[in-house]
C-alpha atoms as a PDB file:
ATOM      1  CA  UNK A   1     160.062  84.536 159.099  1.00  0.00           C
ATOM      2  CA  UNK A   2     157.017  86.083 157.574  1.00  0.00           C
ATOM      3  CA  UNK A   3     153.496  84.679 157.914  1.00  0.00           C
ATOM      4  CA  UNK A   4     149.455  85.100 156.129  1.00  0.00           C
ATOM      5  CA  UNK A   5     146.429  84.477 158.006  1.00  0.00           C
ATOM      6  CA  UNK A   6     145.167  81.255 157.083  1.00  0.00           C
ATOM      7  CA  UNK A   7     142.542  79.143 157.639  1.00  0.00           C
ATOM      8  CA  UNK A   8     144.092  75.168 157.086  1.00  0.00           C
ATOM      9  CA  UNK A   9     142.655  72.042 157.027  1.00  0.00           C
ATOM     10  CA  UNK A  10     143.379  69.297 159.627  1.00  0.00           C
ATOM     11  CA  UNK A  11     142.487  65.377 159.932  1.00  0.00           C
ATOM     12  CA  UNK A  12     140.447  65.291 163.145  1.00  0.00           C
ATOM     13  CA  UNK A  13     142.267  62.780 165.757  1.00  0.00           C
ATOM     14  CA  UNK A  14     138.835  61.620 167.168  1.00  0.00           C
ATOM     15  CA  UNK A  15     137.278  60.695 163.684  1.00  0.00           C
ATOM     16  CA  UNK A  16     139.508  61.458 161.018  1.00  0.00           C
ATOM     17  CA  UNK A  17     137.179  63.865 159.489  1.00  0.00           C
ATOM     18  CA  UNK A  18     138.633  67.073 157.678  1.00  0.00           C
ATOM     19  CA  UNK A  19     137.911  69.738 159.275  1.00  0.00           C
ATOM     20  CA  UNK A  20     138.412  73.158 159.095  1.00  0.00           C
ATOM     21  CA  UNK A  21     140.901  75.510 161.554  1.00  0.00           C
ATOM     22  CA  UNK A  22     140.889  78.433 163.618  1.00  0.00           C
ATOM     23  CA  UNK A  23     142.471  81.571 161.702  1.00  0.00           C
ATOM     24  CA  UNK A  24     146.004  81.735 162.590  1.00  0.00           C
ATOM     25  CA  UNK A  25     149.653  82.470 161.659  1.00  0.00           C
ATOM     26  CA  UNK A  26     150.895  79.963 158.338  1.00  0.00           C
ATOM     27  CA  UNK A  27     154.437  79.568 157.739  1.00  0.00           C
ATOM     28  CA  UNK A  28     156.007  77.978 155.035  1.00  0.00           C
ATOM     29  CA  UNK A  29     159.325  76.694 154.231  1.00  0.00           C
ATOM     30  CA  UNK A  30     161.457  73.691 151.753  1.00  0.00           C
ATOM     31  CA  UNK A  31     160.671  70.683 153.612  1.00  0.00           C
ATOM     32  CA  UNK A  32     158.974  68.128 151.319  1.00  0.00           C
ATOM     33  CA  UNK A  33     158.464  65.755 155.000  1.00  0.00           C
ATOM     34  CA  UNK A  34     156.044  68.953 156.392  1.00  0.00           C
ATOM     35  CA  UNK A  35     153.887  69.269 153.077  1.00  0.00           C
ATOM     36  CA  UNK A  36     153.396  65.697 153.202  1.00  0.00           C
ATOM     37  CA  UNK A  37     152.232  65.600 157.028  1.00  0.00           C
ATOM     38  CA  UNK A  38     150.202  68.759 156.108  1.00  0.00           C
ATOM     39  CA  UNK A  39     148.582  67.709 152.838  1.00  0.00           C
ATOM     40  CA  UNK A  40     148.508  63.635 152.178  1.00  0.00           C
ATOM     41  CA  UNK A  41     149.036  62.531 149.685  1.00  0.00           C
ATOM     42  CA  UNK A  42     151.405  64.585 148.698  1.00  0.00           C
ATOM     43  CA  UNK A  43     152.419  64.814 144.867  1.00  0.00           C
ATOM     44  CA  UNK A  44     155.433  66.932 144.192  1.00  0.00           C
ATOM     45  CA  UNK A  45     154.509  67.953 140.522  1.00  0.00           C
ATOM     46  CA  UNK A  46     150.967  69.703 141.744  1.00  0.00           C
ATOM     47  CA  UNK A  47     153.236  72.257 143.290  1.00  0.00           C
ATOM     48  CA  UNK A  48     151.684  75.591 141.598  1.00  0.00           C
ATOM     49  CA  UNK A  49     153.314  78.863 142.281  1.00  0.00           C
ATOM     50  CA  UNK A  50     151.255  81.658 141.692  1.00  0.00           C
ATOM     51  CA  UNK A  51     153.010  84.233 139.282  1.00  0.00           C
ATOM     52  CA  UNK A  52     153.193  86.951 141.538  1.00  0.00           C
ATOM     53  CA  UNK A  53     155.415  84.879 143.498  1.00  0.00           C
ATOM     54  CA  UNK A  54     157.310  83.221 141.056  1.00  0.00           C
ATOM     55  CA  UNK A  55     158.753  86.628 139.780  1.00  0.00           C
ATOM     56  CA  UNK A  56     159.663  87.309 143.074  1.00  0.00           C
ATOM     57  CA  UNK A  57     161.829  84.329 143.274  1.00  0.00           C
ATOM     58  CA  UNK A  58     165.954  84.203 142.483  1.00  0.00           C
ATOM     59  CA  UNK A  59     167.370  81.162 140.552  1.00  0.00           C
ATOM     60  CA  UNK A  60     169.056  80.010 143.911  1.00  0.00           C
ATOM     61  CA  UNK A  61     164.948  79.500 145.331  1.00  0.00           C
ATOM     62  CA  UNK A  62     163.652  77.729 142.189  1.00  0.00           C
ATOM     63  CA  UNK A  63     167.116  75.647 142.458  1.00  0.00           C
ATOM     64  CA  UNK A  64     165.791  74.587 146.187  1.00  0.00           C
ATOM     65  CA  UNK A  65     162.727  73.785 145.174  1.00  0.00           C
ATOM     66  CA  UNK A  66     163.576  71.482 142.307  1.00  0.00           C
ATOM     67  CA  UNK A  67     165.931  69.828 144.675  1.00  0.00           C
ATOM     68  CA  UNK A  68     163.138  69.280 147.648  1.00  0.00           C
ATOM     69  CA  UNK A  69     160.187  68.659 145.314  1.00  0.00           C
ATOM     70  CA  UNK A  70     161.811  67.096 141.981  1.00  0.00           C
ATOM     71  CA  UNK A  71     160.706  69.895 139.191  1.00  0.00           C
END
């Protein structure tokens, strides 16, 4: 599965502070339950795919993504 280097944002455990990560390997996949963990509170329609991506996608990916995120 391919990766970016990222730096993503966590909810500290201790104080619930946002904080900043380490650099590291991001992954991304379909599952509307992981965004939500990751980014709270999650709104499906401020999904925004940047165009250089969205021309790389087939119908059969836009198709998954309506389903997961309801565009």
């Amino acid at each position: 599965m391919p990766s970016r280097k990222e730096r993503r944002p966590y909810r500290s455990p201790v104080d619930g502070v946002e904080k900043l990560a380490k650099e590291g390997d991001s992954h991304y996949h379909f599952r509307r339950s992981c965004v939500e963990k990751a980014v709270p509170p999650f709104k499906g329609g401020e999904i925004v795919i940047p165009p250089e991506v969205n021309v790389r996608l087939k119908e059969t990916h836009k198709e998954v993504l309506r389903k997961e995120f309801g565009q």
